[in-house]
C-alpha atoms as a PDB file:
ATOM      1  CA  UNK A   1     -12.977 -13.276 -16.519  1.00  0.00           C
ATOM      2  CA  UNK A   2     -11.396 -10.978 -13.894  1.00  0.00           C
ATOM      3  CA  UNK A   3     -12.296  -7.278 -14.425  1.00  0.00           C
ATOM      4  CA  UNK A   4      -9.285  -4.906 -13.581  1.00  0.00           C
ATOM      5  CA  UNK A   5      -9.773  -3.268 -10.372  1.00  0.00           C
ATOM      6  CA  UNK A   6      -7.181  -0.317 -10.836  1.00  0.00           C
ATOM      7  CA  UNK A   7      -3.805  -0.012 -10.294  1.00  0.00           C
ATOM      8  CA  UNK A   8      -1.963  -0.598  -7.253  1.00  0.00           C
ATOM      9  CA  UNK A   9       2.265   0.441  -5.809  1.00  0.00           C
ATOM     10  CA  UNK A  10       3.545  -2.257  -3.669  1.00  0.00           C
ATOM     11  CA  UNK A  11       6.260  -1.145  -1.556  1.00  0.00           C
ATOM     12  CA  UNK A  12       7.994  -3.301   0.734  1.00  0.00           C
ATOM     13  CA  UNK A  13      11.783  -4.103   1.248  1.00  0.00           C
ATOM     14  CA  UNK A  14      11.460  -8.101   1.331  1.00  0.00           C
ATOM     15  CA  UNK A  15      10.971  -9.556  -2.376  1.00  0.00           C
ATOM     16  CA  UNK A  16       9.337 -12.255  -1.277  1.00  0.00           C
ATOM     17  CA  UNK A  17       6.061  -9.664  -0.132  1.00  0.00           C
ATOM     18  CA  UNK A  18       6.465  -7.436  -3.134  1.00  0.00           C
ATOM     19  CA  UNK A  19       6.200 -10.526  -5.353  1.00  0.00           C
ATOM     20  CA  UNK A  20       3.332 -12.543  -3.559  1.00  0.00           C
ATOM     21  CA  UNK A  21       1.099  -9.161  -3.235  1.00  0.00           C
ATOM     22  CA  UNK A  22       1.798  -8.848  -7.102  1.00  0.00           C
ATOM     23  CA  UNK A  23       0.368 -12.355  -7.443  1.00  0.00           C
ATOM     24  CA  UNK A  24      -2.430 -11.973  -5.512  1.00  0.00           C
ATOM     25  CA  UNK A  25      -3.431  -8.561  -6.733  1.00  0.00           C
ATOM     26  CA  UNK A  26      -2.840  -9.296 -10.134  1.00  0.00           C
ATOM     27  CA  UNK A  27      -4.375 -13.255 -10.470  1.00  0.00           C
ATOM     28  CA  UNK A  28      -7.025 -12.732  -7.707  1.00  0.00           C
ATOM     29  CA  UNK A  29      -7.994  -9.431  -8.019  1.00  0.00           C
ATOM     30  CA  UNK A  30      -7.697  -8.193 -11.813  1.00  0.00           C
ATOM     31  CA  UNK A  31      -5.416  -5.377 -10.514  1.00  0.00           C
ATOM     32  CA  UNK A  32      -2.707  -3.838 -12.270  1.00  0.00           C
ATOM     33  CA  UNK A  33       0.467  -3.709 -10.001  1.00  0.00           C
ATOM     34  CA  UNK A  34       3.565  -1.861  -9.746  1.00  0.00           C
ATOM     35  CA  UNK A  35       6.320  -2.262  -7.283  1.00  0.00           C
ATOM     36  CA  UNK A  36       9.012  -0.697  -5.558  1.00  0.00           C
ATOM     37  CA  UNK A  37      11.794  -1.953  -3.070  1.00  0.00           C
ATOM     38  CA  UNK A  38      12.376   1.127  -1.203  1.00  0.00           C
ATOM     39  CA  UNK A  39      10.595   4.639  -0.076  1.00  0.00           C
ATOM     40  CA  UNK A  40      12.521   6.128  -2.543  1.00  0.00           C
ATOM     41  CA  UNK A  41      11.645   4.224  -5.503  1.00  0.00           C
ATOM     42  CA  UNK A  42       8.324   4.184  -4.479  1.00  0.00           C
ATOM     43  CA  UNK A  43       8.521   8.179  -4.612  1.00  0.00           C
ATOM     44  CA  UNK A  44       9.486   7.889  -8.440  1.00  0.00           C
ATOM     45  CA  UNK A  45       7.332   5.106  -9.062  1.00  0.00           C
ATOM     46  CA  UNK A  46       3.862   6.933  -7.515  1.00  0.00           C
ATOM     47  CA  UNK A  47       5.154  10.301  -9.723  1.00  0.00           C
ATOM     48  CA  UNK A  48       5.450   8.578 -12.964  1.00  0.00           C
ATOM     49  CA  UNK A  49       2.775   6.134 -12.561  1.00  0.00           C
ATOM     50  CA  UNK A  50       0.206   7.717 -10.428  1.00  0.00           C
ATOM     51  CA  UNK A  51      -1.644   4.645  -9.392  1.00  0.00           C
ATOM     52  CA  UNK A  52      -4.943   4.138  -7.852  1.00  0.00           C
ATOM     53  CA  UNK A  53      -3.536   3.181  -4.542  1.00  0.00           C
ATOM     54  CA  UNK A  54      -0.088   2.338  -2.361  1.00  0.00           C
ATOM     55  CA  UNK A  55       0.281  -0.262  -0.299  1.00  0.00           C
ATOM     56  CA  UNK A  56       3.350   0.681   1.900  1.00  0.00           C
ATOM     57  CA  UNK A  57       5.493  -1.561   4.384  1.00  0.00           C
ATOM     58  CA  UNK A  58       5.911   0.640   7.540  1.00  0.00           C
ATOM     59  CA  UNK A  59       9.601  -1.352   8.433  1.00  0.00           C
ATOM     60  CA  UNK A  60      12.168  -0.687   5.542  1.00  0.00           C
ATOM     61  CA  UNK A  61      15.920   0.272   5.642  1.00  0.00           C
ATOM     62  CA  UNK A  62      16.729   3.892   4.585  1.00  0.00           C
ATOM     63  CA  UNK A  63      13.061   5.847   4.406  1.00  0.00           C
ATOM     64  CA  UNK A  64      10.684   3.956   6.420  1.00  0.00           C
ATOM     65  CA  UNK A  65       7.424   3.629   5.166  1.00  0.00           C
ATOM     66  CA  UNK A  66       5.844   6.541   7.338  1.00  0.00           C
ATOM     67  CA  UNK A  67       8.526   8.905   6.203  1.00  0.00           C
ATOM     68  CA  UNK A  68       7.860   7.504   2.342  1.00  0.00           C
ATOM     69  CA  UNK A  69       3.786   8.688   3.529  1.00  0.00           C
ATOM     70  CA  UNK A  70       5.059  12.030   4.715  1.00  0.00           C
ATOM     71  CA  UNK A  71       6.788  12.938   1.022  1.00  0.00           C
ATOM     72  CA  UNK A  72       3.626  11.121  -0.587  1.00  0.00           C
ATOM     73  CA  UNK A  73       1.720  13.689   0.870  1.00  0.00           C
ATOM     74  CA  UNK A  74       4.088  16.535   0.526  1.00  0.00           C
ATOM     75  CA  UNK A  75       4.031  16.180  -3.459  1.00  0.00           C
ATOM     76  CA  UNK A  76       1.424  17.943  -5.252  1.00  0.00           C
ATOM     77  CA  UNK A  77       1.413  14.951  -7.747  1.00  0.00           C
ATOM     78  CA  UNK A  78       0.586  12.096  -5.117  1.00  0.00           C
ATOM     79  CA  UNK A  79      -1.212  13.698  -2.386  1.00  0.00           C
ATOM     80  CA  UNK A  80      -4.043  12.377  -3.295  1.00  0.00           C
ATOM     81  CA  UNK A  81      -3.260   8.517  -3.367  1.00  0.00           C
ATOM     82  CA  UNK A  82      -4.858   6.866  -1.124  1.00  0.00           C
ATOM     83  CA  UNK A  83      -1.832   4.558   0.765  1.00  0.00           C
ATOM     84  CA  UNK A  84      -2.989   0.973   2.934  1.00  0.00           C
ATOM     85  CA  UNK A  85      -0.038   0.395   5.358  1.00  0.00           C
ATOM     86  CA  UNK A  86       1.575  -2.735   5.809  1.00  0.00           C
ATOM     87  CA  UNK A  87       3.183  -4.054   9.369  1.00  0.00           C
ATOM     88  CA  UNK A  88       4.021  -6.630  11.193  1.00  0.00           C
ATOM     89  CA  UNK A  89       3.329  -4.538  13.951  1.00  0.00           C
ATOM     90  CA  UNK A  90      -0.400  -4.340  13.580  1.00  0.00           C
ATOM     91  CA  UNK A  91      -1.061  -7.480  15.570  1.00  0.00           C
ATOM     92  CA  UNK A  92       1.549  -6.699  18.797  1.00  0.00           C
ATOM     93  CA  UNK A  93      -1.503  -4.373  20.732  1.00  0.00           C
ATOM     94  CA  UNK A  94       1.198  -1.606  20.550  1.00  0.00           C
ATOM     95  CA  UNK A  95      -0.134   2.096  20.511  1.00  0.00           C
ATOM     96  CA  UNK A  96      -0.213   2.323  16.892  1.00  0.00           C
ATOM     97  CA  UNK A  97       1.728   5.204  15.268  1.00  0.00           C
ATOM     98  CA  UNK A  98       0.344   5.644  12.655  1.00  0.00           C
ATOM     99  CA  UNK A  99      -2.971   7.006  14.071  1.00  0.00           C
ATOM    100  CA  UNK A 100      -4.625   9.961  12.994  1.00  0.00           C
ATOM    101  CA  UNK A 101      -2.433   9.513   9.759  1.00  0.00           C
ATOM    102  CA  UNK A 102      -3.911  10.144   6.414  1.00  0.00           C
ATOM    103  CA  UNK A 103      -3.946   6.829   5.575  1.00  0.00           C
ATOM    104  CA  UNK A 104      -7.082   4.808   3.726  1.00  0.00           C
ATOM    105  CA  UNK A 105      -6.271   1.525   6.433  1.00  0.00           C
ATOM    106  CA  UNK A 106      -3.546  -0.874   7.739  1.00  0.00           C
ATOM    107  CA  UNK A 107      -3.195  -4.762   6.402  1.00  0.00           C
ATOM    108  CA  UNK A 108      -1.317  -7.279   9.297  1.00  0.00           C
ATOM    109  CA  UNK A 109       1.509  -8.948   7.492  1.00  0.00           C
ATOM    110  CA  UNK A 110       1.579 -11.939   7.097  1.00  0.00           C
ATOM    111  CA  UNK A 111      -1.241 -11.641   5.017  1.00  0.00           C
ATOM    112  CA  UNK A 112      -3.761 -13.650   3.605  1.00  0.00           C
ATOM    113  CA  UNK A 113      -2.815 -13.602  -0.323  1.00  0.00           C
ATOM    114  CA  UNK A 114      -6.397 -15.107  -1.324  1.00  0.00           C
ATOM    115  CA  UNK A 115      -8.369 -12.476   0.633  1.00  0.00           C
ATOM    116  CA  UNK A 116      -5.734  -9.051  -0.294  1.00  0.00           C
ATOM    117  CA  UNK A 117      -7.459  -8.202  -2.762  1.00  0.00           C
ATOM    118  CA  UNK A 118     -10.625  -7.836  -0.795  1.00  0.00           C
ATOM    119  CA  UNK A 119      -8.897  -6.434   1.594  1.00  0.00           C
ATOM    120  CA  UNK A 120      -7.525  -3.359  -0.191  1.00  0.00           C
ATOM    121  CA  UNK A 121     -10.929  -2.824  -1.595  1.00  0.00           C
ATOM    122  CA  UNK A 122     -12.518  -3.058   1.354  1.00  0.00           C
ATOM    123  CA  UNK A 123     -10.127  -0.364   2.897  1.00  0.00           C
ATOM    124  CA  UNK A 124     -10.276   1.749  -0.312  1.00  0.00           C
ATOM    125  CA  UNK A 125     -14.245   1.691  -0.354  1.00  0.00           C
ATOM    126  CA  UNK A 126     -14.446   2.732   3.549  1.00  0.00           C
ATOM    127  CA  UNK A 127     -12.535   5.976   2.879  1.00  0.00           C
ATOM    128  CA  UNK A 128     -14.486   7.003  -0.082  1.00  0.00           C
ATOM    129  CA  UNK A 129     -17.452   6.592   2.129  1.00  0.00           C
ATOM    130  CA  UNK A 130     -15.680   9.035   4.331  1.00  0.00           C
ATOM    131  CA  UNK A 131     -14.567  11.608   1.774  1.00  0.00           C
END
């Protein structure tokens, strides 16, 4: 029997993602999931759900992902949620924009679904550590 981890936002754009992080998260890791297709429904989704974590694609159409951090972090109510980034561009050796960003980690899509969940906790552990 899995034990629930938490509760986890998926945002990304492409259905296809949003749907096989849900899987994984949710059949591999216990997790509870919630998802949204844009920066701005993740906004609403974060406020009224508060979950444990966001996973956030850094490419969408409208409010990237780093502009959906900024407001994240702006809001009293979601400051505090720790947000794993998630880009294609973590595996081109490009200077990284996201650095110094208060961000828990970054997860290289594609993605392994089998080891996400791992993943996520792995990323969510290390900045406890640090806190």
């Amino acid at each position: 029997m899995t034990v629930p981890q938490g509760h986890v936002l998926v945002v990304d754009d492409d259905d296809s993602i949003r749907e096989v992080a849900t899987l994984a998260l949710e059949l591999v890791g216990g997790w509870k999931v919630s998802s949204a297709g844009s920066g701005k429904e993740a906004l609403a989704v974060a406020r009224e759900a508060q979950p444990d974590a966001v996973l956030l694609d850094v490419m969408m159409p409208g409010m990237d992902g780093l502009t959906t951090l900024a407001h994240l972090r702006e809001d009293p109510a979601t400051a505090a949620i720790p947000v794993i980034l998630m880009t294609a561009k973590a595996a081109t050796g490009e200077e990284p924009e996201w650095q110094g960003l208060d961000i828990a980690g970054v997860i290289a899509k594609p993605f392994d679904p089998m080891s996400l969940t791992t993943r996520v906790r792995e990323l969510l552990d290390g900045q406890a550590a640090q806190a």
